[in-house]
C-alpha atoms as a PDB file:
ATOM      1  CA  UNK A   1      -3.983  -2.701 -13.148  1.00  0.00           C
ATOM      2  CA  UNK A   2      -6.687  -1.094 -11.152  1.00  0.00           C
ATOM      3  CA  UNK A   3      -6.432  -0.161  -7.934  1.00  0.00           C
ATOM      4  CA  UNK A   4      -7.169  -2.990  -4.953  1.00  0.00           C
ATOM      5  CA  UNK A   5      -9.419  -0.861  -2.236  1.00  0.00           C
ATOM      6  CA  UNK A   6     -10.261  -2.586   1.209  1.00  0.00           C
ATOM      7  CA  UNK A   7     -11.989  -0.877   3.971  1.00  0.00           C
ATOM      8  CA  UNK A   8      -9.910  -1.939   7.336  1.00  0.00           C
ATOM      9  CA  UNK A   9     -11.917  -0.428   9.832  1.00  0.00           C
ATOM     10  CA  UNK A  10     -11.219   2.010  12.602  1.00  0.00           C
ATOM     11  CA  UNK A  11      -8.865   4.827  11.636  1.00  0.00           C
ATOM     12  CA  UNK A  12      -6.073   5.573  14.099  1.00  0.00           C
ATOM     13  CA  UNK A  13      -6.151   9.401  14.639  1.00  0.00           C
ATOM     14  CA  UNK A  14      -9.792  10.179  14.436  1.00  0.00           C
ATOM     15  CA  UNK A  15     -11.698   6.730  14.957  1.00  0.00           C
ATOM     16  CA  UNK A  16     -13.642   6.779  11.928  1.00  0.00           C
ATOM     17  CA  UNK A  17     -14.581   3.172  10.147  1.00  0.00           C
ATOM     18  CA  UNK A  18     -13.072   4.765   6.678  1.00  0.00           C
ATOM     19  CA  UNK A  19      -9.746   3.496   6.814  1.00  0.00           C
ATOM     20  CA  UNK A  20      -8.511   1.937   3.774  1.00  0.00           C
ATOM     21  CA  UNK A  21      -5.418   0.347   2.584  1.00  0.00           C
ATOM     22  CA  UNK A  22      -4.985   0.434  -1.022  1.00  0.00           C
ATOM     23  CA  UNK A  23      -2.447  -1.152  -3.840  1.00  0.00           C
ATOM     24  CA  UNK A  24      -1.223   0.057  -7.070  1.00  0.00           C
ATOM     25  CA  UNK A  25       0.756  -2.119  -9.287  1.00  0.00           C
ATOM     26  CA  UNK A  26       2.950  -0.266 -12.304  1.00  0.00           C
ATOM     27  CA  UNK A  27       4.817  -2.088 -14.918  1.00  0.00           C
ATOM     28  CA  UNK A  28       6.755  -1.349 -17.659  1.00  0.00           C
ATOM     29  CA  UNK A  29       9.769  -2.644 -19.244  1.00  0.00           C
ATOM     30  CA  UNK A  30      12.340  -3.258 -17.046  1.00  0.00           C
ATOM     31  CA  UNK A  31      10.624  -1.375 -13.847  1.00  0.00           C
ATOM     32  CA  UNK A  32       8.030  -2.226 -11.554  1.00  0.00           C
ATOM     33  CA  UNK A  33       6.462   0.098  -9.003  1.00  0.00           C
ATOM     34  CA  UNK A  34       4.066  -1.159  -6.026  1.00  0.00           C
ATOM     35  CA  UNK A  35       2.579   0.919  -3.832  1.00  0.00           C
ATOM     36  CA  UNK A  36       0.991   0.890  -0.885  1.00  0.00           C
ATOM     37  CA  UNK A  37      -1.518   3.598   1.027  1.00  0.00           C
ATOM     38  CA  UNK A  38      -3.195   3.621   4.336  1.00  0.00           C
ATOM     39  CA  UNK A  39      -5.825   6.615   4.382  1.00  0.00           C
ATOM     40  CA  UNK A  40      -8.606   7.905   6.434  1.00  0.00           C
ATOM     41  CA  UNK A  41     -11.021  10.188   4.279  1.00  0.00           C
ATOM     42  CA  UNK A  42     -12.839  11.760   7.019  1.00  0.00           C
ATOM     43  CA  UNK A  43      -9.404  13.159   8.549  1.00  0.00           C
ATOM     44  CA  UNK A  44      -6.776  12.821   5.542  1.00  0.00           C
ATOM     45  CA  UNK A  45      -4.687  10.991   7.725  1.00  0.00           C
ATOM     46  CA  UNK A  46      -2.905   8.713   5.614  1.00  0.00           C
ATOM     47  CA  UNK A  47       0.661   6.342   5.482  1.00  0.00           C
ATOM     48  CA  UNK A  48       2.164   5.753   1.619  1.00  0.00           C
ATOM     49  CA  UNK A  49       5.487   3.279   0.667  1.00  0.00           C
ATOM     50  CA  UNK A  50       6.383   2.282  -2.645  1.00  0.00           C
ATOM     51  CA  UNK A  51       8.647  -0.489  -3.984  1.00  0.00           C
ATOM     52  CA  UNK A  52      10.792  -0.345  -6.769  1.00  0.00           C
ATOM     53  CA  UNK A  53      12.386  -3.114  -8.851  1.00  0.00           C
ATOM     54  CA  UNK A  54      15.456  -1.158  -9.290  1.00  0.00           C
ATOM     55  CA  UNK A  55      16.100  -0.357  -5.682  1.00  0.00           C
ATOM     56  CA  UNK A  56      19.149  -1.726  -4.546  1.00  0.00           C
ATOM     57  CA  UNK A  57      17.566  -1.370  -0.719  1.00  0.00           C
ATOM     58  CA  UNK A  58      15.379  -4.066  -1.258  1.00  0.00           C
ATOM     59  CA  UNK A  59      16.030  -7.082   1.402  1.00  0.00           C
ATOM     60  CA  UNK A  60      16.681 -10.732  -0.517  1.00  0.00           C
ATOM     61  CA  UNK A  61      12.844 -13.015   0.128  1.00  0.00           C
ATOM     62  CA  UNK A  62      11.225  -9.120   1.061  1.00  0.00           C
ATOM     63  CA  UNK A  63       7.443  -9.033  -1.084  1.00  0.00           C
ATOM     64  CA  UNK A  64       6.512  -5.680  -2.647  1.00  0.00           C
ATOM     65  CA  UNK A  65       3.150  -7.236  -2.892  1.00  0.00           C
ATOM     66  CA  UNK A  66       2.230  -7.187   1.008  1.00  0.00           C
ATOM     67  CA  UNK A  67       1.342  -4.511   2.462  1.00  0.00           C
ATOM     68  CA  UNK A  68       3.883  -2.911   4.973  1.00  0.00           C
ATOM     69  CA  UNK A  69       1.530  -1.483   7.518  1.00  0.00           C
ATOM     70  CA  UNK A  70      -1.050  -4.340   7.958  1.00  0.00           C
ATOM     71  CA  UNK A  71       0.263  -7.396   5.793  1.00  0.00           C
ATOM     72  CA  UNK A  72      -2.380  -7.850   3.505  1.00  0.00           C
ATOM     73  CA  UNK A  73      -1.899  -9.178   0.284  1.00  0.00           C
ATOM     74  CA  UNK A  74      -2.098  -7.342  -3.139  1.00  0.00           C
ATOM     75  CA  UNK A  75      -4.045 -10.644  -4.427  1.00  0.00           C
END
């Protein structure tokens, strides 16, 4: 799958309108891996978490596909 780019705005350590959040999705058989990425090109600021399907620290109803810094969704 490609990777799902939006531009959110204001970045929070230098105030440039670069910030992006982007999503990775990885399958294969029996694994999954999504990841997430907040990053600021101008000052390389940046905030990465990845899910995976074989984590046992995964909390029951919890959505790999939303992002865990500003909720968006993968889709």
């Amino acid at each position: 799958m490609p990777r799902n780019r939006r531009i959110l705005g204001e970045c929070p350590r230098c105030g440039q309108d670069n910030y992006t959040c982007s999503y990775n999705h990885f399958q294969t058989e029996g694994l999954r891996i999504d990841s997430w990425e907040h990053k600021c090109p101008d000052c390389g600021y940046r905030e990465t978490q990845a899910f995976r399907s074989d984590a046992d620290d995964l909390a029951d109803g919890f959505d790999p596909e939303i992002c865990p810094f500003c909720e968006r969704s993968a889709t």
